[in-house]
Protein backbone atom coordinates (compact mmCIF):
# COMPACT_ATOMS: atom_id res chain seq x y z
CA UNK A 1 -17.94 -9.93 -8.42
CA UNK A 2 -17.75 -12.50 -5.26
CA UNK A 3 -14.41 -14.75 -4.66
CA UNK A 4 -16.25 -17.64 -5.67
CA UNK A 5 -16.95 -15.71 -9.18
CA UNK A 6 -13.36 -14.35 -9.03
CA UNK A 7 -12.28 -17.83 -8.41
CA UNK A 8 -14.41 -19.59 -11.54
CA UNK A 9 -12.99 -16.99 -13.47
CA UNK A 10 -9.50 -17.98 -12.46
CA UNK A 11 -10.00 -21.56 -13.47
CA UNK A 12 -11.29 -21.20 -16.84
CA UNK A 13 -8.13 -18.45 -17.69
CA UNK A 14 -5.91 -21.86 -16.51
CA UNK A 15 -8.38 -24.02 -18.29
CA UNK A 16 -7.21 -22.34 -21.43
CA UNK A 17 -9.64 -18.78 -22.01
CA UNK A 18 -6.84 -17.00 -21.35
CA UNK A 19 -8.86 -13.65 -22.88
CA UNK A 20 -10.71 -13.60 -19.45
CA UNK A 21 -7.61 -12.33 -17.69
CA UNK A 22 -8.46 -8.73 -19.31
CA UNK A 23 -11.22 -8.77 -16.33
CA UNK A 24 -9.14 -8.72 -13.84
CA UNK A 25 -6.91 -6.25 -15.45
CA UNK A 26 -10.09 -3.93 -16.11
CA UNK A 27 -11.12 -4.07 -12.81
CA UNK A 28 -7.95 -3.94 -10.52
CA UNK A 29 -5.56 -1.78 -12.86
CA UNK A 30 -6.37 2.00 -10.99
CA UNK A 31 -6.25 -0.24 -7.63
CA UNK A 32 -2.44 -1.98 -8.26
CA UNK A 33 -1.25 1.71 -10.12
CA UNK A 34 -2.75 3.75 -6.83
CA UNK A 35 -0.91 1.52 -4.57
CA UNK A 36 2.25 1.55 -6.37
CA UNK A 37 2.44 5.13 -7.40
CA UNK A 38 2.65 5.87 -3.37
CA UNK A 39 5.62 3.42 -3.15
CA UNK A 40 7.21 4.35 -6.47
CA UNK A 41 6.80 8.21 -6.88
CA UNK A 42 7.25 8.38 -10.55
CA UNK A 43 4.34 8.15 -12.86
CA UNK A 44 6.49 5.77 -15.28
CA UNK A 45 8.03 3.68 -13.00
CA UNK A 46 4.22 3.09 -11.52
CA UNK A 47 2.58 2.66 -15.17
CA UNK A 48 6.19 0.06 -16.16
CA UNK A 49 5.77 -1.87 -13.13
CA UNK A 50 1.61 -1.76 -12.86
CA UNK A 51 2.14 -3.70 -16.16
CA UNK A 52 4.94 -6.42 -14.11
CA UNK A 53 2.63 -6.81 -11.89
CA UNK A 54 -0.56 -7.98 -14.43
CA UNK A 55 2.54 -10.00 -15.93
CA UNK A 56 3.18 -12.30 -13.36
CA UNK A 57 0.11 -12.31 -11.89
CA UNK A 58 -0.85 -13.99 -15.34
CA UNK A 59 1.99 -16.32 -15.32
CA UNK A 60 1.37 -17.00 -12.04
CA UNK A 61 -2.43 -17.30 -11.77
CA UNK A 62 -2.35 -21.23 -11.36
CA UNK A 63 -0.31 -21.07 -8.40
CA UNK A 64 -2.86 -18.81 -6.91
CA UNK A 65 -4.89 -20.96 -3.96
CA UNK A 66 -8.01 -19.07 -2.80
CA UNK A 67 -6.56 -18.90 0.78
CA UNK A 68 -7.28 -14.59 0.15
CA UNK A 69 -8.87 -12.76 -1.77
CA UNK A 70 -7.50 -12.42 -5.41
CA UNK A 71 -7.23 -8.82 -4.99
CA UNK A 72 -5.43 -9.44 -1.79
CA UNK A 73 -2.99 -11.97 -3.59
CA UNK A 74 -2.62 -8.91 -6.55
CA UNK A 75 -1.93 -6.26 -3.88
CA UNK A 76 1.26 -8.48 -2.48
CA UNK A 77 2.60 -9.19 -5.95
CA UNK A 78 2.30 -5.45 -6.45
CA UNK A 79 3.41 -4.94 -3.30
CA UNK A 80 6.44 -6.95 -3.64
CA UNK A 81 7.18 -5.75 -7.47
CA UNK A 82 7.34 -2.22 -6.00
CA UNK A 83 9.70 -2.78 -2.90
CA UNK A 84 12.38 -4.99 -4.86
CA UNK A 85 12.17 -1.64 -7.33
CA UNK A 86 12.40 0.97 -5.13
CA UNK A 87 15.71 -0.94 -3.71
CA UNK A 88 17.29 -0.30 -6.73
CA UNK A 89 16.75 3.36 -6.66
CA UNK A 90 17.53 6.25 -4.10
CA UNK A 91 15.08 7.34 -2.05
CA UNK A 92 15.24 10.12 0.28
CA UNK A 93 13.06 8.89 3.54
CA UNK A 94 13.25 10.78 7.25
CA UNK A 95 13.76 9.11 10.27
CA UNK A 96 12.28 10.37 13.35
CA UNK A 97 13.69 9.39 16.53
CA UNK A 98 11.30 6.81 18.07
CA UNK A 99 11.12 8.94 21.22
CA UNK A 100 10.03 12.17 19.55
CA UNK A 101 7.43 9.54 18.23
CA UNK A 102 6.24 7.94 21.71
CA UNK A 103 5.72 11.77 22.93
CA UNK A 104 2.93 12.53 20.61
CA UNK A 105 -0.12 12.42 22.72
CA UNK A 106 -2.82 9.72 20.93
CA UNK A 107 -5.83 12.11 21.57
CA UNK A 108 -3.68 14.66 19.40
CA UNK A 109 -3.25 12.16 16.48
CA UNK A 110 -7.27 11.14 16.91
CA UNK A 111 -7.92 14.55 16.41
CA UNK A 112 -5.76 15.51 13.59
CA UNK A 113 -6.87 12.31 11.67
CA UNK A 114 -10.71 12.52 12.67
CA UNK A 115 -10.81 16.05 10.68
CA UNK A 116 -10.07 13.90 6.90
CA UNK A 117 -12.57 16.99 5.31
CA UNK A 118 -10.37 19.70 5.97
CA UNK A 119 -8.79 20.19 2.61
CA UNK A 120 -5.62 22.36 4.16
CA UNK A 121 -4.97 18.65 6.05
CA UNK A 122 -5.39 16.72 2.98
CA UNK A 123 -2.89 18.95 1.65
CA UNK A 124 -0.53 18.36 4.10
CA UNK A 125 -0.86 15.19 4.08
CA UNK A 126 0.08 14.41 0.54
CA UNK A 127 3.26 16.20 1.06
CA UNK A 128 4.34 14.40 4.06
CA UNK A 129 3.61 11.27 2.50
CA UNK A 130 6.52 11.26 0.52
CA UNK A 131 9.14 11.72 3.16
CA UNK A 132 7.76 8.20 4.38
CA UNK A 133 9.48 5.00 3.74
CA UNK A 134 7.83 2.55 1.07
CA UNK A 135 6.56 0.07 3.86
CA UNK A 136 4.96 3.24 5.68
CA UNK A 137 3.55 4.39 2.26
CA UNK A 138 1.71 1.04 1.96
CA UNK A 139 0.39 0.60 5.16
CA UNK A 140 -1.16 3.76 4.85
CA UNK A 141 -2.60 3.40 1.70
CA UNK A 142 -3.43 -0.38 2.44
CA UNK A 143 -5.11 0.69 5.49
CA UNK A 144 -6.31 4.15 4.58
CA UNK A 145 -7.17 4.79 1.32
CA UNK A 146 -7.75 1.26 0.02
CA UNK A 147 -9.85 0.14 3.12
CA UNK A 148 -8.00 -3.32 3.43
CA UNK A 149 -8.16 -5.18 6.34
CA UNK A 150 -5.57 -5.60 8.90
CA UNK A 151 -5.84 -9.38 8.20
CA UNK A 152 -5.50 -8.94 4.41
CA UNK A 153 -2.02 -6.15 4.66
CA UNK A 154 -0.51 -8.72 7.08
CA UNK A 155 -1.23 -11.09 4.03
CA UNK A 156 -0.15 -8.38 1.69
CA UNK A 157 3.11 -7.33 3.60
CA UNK A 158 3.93 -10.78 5.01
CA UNK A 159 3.73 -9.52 9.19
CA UNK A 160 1.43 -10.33 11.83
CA UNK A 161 -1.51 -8.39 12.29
CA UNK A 162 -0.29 -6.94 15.15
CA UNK A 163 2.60 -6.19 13.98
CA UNK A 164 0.61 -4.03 11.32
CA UNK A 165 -1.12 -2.65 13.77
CA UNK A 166 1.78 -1.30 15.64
CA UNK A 167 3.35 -0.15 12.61
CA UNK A 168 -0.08 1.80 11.73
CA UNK A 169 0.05 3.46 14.79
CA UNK A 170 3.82 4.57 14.77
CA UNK A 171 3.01 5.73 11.09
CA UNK A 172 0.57 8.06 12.31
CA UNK A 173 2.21 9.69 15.13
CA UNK A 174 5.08 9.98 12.81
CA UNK A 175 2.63 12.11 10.38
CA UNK A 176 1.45 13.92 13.00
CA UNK A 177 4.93 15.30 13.81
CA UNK A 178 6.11 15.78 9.72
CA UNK A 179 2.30 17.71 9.42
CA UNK A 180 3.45 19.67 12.24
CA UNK A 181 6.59 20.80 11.10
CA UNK A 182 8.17 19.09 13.62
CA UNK A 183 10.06 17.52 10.61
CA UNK A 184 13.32 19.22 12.35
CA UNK A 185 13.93 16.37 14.66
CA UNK A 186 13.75 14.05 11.26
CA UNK A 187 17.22 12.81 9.37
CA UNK A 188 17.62 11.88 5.88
């Protein structure tokens, strides 16, 4: 399905066939749930507010302009829905000092990340993950494992494209250094 398909849908749900909105829920429900599972961490919270999101998406569906794509407009009301949760809950993130970050040679990170079939990586990955803060999470699954755009996460996380850009690449050095157990220089 094309925008211009996405977007005919869209107007007949706001004409009134409001029974056409179970597309979009059919089609983008594993996509919002995968993206805010990695922010949430808990299976319930990420089914509970998967649902919030398909909620006001519906209510707000007439506000929606056709500027993005809908998915893109989805992602940041996900996006958005998941952040304002996680801020009422505890998470335990790491800092790494930003110069322990700006040491990591890039041709080390290239190399690390170039090797995505090594299933011992993929491993480690996963675990590190989690010690990552919810606006790390997303870019990396934005970028990553969602294959969004630069354009369309700026959309999604309201910054500049190069400002995701820079983030993606501190992200990854930072992974590089928790998948290297050089998680010792990190604070809670």
């Amino acid at each position: 399905m094309n925008n211009q398909e996405e977007l005919q849908i869209i107007q007949r749900i706001c004409e009134g066939e409001t029974n056409l909105f179970s597309i979009f829920l059919h089609r983008y429900s594993n996509a919002v749930y995968s993206l805010i599972i990695r922010i949430a961490s808990s299976k319930e919270d990420a089914e509970e507010l998967t649902q919030d999101v398909f909620l006001k998406a519906f209510k707000k569906l007439k506000t929606f302009q056709g500027k993005s794509s809908f998915v893109t407009w989805l992602y940041r009301i996900a996006y958005n829905t998941a952040i304002s949760a996680t801020r009422k809950t505890r998470q335990e993130i790491f800092y790494i000092d930003e110069k322990m970050i700006e040491k990591v040679p890039d041709e080390n990170v290239n190399l690390l990340f170039e090797n995505d079939e090594n299933e011992d990586l993929l491993n480690k990955l996963q675990a590190v993950l989690k010690k990552l803060n919810a606006e790390e999470k997303t870019l990396i699954t934005l970028y990553y494992t969602k294959g969004e755009k630069v354009n369309d996460i700026a959309a999604i996380m309201n910054l500049s494209s190069d400002n995701v850009k820079t983030k993606l690449y501190r992200v990854r050095k930072k992974l590089y250094l928790l998948m290297n157990n050089n998680d010792r220089y990190a604070t809670r």
